[in-house]
C-alpha atoms as a PDB file:
ATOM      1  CA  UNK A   1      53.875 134.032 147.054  1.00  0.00           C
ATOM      2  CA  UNK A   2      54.265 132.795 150.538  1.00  0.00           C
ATOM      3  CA  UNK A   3      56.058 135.180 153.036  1.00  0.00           C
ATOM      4  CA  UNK A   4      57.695 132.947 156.683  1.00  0.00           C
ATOM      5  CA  UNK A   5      57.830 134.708 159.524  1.00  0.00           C
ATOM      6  CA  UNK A   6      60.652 135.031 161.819  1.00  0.00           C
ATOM      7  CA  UNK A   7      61.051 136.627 165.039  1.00  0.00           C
ATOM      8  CA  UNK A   8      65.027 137.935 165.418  1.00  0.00           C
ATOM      9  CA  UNK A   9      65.698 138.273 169.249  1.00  0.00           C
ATOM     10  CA  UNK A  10      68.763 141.141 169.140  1.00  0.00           C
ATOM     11  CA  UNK A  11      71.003 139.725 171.647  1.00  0.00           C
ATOM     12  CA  UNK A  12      72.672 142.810 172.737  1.00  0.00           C
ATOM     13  CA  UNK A  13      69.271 145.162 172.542  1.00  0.00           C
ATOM     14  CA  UNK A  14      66.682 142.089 173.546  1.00  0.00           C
ATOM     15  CA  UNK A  15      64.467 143.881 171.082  1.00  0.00           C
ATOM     16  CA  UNK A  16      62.427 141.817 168.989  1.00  0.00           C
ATOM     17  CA  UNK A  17      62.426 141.846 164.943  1.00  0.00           C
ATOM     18  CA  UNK A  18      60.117 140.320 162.570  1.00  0.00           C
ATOM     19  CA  UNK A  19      61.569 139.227 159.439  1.00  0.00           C
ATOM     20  CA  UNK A  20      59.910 138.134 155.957  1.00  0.00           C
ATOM     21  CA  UNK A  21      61.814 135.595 154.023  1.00  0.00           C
ATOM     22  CA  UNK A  22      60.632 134.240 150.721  1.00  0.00           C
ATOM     23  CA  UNK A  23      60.173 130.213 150.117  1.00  0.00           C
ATOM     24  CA  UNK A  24      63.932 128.807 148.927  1.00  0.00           C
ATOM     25  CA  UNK A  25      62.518 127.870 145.003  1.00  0.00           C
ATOM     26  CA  UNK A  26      63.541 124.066 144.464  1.00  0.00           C
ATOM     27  CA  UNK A  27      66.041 123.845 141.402  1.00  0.00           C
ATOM     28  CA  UNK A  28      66.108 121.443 139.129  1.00  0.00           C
ATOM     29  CA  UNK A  29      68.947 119.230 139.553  1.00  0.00           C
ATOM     30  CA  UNK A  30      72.069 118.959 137.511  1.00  0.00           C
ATOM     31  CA  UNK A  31      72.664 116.285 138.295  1.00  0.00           C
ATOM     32  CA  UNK A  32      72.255 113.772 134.940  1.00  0.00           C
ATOM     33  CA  UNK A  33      73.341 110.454 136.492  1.00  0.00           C
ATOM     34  CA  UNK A  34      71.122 109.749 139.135  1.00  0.00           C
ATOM     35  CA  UNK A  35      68.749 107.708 137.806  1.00  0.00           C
ATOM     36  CA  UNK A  36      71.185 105.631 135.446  1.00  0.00           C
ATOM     37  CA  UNK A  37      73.542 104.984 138.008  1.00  0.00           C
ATOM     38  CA  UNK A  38      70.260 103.621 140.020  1.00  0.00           C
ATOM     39  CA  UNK A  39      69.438 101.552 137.125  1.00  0.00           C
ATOM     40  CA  UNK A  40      72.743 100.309 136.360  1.00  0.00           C
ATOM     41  CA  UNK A  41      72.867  98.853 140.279  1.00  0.00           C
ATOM     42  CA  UNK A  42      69.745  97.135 139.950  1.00  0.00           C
ATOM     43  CA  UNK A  43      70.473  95.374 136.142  1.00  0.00           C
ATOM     44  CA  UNK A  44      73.517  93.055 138.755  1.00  0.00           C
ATOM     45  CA  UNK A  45      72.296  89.787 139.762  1.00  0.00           C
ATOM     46  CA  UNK A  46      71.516  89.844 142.344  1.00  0.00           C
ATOM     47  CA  UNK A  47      71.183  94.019 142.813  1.00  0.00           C
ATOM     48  CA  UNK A  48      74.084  96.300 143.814  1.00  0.00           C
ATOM     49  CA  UNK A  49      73.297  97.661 146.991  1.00  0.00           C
ATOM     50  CA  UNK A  50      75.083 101.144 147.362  1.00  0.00           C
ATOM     51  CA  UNK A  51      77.243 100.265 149.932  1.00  0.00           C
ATOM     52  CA  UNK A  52      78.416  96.600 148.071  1.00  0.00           C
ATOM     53  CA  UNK A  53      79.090  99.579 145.229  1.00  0.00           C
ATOM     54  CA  UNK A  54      81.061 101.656 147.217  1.00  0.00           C
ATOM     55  CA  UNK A  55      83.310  98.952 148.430  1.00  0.00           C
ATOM     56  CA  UNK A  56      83.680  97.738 144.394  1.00  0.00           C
ATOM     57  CA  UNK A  57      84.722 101.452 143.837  1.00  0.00           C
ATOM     58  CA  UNK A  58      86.890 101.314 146.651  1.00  0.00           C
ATOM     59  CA  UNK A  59      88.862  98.148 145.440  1.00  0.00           C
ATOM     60  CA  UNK A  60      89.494 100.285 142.435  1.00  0.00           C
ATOM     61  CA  UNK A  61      91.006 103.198 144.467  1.00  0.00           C
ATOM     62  CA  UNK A  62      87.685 105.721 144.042  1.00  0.00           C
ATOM     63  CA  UNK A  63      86.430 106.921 147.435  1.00  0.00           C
ATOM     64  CA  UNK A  64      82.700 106.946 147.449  1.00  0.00           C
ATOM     65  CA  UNK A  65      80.809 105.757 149.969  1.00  0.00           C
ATOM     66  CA  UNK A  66      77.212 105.103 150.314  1.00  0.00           C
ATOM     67  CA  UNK A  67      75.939 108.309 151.863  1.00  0.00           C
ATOM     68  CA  UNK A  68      77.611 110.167 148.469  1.00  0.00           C
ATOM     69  CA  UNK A  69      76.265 107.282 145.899  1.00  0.00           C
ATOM     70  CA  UNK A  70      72.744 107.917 147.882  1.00  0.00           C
ATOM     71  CA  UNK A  71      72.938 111.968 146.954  1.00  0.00           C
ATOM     72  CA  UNK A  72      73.933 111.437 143.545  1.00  0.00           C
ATOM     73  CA  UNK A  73      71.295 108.804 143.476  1.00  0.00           C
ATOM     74  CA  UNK A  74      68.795 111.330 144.530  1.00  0.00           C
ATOM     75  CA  UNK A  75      70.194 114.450 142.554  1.00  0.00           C
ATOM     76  CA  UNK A  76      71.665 116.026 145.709  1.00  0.00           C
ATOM     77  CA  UNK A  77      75.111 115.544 144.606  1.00  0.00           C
ATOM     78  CA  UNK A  78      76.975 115.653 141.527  1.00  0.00           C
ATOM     79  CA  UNK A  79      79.397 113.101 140.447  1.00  0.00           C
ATOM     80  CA  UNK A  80      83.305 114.259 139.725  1.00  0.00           C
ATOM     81  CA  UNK A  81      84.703 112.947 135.942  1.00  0.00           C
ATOM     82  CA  UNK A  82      86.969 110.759 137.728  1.00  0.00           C
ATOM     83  CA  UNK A  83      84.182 109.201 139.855  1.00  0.00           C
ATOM     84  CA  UNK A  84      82.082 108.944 136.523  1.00  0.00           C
ATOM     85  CA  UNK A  85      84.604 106.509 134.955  1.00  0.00           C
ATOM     86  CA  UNK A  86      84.861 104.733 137.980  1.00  0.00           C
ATOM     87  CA  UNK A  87      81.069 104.339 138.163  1.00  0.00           C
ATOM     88  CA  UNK A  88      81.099 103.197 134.529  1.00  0.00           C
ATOM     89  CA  UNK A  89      83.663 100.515 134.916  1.00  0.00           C
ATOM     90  CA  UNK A  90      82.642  98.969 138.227  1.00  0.00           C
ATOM     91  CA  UNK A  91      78.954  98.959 136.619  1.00  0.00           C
ATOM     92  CA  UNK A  92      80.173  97.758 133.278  1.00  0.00           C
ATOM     93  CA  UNK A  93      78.186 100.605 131.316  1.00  0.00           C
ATOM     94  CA  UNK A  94      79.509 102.707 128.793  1.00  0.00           C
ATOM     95  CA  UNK A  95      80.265 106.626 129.942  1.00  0.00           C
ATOM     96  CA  UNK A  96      78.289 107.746 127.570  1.00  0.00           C
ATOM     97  CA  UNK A  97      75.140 106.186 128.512  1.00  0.00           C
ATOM     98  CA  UNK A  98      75.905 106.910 132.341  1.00  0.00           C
ATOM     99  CA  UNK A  99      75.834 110.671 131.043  1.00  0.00           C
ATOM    100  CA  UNK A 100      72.600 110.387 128.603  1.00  0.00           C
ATOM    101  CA  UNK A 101      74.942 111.124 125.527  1.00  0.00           C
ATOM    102  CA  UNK A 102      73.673 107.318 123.891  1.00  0.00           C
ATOM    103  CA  UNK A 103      70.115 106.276 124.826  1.00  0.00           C
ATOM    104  CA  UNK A 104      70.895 102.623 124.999  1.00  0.00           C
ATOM    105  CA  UNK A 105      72.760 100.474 127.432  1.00  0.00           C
ATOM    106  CA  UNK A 106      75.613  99.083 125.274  1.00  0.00           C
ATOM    107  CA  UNK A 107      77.424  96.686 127.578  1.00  0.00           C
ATOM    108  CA  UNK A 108      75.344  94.853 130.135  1.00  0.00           C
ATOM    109  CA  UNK A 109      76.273  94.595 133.585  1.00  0.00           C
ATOM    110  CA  UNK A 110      76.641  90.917 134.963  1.00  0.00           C
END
């Protein structure tokens, strides 16, 4: 295991400390809609851009915008119930497959 180094400068002392800290471990994400909310943008004609998205969700009264739909995108943020739905219905995909529970796409997006 890989040990970084840090030198703590005591403000009050001005005495010097060298502290180990371990590596953060990378997690793996909980995040299960990522990559089918990715896909779901880019089955439109022409492609959903993430910000074209947010505005759809917007229009619907969910707050999202493109900075959040990029994190949940990349695993970095997970999506509330209420913003799954909305996902879902601006996307025109079922819940279910938005969430993994059904392996195929039953309603295609247009």
């Amino acid at each position: 295991m890989m040990f970084v180094k840090r030198t703590h400068v005591n403000a009050s002392s001005g005495s010097n400390r060298v502290m180990s800290q371990a590596p953060k471990k990378k997690t793996e994400s909980r995040n299960i809609i990522g990559e089918r909310l990715r896909e779901a943008r880019q089955v439109f004609k022409p492609p959903l851009t993430q910000d074209q998205l947010s505005g759809r969700l917007a229009s619907g009264g969910t707050q999202l915008d493109r900075v959040a739909i990029a994190k949940i995108e990349s695993g970095l943020r997970c999506a509330f119930d209420f913003e799954v739905r909305a996902l879902a219905l601006v996307l025109k995909v079922d819940v279910r497959w938005l969430l993994g529970i059904e392996k195929t796409e039953k309603t295609h997006a247009v």
